[in-house]
C-alpha atoms as a PDB file:
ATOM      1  CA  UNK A   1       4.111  31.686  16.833  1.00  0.00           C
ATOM      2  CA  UNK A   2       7.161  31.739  19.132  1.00  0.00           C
ATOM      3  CA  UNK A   3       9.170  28.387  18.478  1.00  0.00           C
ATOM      4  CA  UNK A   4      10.951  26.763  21.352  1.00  0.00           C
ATOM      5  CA  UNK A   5      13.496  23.969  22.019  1.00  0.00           C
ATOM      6  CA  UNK A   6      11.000  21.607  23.849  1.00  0.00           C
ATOM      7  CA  UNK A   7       8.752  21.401  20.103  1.00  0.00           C
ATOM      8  CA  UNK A   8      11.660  21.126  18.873  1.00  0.00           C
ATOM      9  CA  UNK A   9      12.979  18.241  20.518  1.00  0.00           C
ATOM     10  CA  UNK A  10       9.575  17.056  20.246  1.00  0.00           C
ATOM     11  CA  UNK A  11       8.988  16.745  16.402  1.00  0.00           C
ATOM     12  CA  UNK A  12      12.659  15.466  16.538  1.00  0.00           C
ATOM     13  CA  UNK A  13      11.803  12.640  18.543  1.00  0.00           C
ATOM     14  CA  UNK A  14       8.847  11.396  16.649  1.00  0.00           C
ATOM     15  CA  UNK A  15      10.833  11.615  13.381  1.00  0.00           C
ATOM     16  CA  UNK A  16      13.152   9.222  14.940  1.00  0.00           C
ATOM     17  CA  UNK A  17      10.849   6.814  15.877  1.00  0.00           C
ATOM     18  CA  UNK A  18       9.301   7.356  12.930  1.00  0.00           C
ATOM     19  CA  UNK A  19      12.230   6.028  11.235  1.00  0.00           C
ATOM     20  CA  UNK A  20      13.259   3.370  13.405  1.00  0.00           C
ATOM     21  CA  UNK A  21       9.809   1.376  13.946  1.00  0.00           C
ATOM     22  CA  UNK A  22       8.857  -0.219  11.553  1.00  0.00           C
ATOM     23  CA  UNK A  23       6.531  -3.063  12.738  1.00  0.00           C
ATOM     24  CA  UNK A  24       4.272  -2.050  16.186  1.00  0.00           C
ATOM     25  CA  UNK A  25       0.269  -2.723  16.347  1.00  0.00           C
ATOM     26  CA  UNK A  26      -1.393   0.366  14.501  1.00  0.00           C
ATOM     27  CA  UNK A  27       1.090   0.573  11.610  1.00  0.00           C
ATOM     28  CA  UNK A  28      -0.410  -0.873   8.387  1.00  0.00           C
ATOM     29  CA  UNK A  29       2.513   0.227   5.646  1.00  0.00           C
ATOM     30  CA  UNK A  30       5.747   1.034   6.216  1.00  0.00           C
ATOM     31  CA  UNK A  31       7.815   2.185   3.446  1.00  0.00           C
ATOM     32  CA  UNK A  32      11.801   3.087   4.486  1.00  0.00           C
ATOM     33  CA  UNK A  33      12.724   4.715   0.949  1.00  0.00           C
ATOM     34  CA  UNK A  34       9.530   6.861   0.089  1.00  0.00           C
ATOM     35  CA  UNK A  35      10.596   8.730  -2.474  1.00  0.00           C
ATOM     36  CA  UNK A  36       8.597  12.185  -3.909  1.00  0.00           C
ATOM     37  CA  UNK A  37      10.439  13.760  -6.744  1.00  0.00           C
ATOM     38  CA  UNK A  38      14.144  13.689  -7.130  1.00  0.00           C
ATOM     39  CA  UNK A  39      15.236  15.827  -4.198  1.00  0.00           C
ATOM     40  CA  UNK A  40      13.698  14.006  -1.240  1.00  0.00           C
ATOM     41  CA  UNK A  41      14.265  10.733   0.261  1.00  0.00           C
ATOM     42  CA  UNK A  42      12.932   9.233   3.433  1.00  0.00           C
ATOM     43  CA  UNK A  43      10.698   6.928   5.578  1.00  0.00           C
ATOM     44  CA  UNK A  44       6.987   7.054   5.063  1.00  0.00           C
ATOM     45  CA  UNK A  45       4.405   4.924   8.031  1.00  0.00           C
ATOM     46  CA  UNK A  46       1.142   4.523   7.690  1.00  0.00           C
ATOM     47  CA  UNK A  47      -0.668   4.079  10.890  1.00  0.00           C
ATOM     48  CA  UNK A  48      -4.671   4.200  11.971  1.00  0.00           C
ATOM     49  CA  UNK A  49      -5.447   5.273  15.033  1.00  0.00           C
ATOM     50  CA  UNK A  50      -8.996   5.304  16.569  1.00  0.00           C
ATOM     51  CA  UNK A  51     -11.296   5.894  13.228  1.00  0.00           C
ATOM     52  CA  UNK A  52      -7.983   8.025  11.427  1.00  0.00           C
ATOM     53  CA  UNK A  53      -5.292   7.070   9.258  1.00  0.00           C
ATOM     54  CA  UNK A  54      -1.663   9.206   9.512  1.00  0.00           C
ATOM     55  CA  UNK A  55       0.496   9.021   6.395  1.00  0.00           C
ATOM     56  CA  UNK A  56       3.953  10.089   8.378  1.00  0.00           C
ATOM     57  CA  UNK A  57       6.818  10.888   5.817  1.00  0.00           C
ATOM     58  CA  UNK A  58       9.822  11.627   7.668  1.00  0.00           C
ATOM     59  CA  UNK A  59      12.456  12.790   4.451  1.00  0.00           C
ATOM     60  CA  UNK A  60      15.988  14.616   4.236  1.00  0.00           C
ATOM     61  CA  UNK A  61      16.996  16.222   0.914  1.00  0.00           C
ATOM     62  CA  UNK A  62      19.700  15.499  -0.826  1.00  0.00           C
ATOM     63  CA  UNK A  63      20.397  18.864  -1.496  1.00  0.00           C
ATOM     64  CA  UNK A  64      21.986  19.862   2.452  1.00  0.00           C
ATOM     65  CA  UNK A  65      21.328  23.532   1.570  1.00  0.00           C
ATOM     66  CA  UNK A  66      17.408  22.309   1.983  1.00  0.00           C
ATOM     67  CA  UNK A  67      15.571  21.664   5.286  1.00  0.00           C
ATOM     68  CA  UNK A  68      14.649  17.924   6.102  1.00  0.00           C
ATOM     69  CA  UNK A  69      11.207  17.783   7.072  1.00  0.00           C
ATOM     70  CA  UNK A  70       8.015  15.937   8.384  1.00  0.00           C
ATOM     71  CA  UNK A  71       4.824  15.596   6.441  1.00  0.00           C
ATOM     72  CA  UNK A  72       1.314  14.287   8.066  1.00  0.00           C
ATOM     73  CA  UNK A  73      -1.295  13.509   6.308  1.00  0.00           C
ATOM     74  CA  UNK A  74      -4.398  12.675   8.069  1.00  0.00           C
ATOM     75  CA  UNK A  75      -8.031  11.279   7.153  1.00  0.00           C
ATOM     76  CA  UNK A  76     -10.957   9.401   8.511  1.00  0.00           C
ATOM     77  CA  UNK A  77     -10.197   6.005   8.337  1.00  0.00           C
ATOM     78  CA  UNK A  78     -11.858   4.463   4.939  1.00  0.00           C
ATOM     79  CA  UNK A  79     -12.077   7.317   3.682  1.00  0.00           C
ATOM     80  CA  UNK A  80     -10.404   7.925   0.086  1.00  0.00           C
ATOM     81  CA  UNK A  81     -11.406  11.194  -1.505  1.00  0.00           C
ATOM     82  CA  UNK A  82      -9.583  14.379  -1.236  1.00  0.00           C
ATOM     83  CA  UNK A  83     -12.611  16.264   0.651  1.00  0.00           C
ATOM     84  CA  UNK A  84     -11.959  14.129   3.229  1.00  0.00           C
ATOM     85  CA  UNK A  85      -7.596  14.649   3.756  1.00  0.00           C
ATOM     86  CA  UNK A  86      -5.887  17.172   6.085  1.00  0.00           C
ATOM     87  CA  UNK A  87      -2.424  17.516   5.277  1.00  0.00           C
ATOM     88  CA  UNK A  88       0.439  19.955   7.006  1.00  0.00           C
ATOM     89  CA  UNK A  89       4.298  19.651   7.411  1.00  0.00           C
ATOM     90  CA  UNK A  90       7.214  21.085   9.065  1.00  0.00           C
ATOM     91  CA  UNK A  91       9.884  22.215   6.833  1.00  0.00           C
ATOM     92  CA  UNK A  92      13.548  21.989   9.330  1.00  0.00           C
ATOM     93  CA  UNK A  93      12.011  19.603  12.078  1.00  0.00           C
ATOM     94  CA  UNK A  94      12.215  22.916  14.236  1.00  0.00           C
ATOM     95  CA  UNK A  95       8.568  22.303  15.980  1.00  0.00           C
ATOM     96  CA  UNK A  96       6.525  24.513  13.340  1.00  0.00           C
ATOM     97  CA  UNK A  97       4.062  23.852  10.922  1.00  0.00           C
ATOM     98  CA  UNK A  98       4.751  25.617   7.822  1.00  0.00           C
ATOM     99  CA  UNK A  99       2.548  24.471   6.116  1.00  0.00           C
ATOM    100  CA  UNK A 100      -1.147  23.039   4.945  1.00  0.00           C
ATOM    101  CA  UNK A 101      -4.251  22.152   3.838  1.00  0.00           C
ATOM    102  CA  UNK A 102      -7.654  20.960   4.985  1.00  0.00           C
ATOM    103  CA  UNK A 103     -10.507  20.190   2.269  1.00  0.00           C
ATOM    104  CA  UNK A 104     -14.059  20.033   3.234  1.00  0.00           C
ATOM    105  CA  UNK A 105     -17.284  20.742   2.360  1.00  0.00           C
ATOM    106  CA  UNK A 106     -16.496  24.268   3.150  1.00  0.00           C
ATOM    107  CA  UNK A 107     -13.968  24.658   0.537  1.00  0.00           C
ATOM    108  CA  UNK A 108     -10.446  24.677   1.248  1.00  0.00           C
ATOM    109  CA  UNK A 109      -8.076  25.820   3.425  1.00  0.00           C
ATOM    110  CA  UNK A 110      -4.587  26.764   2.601  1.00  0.00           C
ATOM    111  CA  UNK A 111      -1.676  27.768   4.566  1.00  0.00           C
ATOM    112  CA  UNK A 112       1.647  28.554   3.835  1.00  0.00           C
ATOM    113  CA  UNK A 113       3.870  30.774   5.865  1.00  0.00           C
ATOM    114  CA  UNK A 114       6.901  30.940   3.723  1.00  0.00           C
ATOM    115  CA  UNK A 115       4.488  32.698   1.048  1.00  0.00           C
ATOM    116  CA  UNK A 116       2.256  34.871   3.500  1.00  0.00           C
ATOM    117  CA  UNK A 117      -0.848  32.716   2.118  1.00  0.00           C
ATOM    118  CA  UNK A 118      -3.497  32.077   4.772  1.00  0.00           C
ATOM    119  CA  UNK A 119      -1.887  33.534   7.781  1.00  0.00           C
ATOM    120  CA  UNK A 120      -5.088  33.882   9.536  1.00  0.00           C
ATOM    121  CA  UNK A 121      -5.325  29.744   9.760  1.00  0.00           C
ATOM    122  CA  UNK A 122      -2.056  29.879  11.953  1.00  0.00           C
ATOM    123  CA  UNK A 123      -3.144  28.922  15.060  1.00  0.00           C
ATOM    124  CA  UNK A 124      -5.395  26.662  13.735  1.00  0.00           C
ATOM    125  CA  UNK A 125      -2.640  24.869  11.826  1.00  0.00           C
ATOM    126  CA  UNK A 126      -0.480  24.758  15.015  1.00  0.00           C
ATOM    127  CA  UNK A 127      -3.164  23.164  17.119  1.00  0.00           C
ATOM    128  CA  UNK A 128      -3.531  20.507  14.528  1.00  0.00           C
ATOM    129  CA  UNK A 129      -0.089  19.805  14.325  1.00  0.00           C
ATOM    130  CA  UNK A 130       0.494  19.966  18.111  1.00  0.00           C
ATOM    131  CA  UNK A 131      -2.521  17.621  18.962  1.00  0.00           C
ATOM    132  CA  UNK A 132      -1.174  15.186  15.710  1.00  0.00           C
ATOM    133  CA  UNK A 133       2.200  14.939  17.161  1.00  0.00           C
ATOM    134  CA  UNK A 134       1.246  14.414  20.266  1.00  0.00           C
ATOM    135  CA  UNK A 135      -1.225  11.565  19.626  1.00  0.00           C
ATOM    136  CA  UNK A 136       1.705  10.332  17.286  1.00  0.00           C
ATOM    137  CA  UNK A 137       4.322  10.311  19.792  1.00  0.00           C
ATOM    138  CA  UNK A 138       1.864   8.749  22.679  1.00  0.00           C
ATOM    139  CA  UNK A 139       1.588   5.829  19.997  1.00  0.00           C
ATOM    140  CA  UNK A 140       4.785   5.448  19.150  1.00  0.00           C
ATOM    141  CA  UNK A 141       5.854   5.289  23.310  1.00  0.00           C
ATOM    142  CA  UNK A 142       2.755   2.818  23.799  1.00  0.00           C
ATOM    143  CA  UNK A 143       0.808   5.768  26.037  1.00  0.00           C
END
């Protein structure tokens, strides 16, 4: 998948808002020092949308030779078990998912481009994450 600066400066834009709206219709949890693990830091909002809930986690490392990156994960809303979750991230906010996994009745789904694992769910990993931020953004800019 070819990157460019436009998804780029896309993904960029909703990790700012991201970080700097914290209260907005939509947006049930906001958490601005969501911590997983020791290395990453960062701003996690949960938002419903329609009949989905987003769990955004916007996060910079404190290591600077690692990539800052955005995490989605997505489910209907209600919903609680793990068949149900879609999750995918972007690893250097440079407009490309890196990244997933979609459970389902069908099994799961795993993709990971830094280890070759599920390349053939590319473009549908891209499409997801292109719709999601997107929808996200559109939110975010009251579209």
């Amino acid at each position: 998948m070819e990157l460019s600066d436009e998804r780029a400066a896309k993904i960029r834009e909703l990790a700012k808002v991201v970080i700097t709206t914290d209260r907005k219709k939509g947006i049930v949890a906001y958490d601005p020092n969501k911590r997983i693990g020791d290395s990453y830091q960062g701003v996690q909002a949960v938002l419903v949308i329609g009949a989905k809930k987003y769990t955004v986690w916007v996060a910079n490392n404190k290591d600077k030779s690692n990539r800052d990156l955005i995490s989605f994960w997505v489910r209907p809303q209600g919903t609680h078990k793990i068949k149900d979750l879609v999750a995918f991230s972007d690893e250097g906010l440079d407009g490309h998912c890196e990244g997933g996994i979609i459970e389902g009745s069908k099994g799961r789904i795993i993709f990971d481009s830094d280890r070759n694992e599920g390349l053939e769910h590319e473009k549908e990993f891209s499409k997801l994450y292109d719709d999601t931020v997107t929808l996200l953004l559109n939110f975010y800019q009251g579209k």
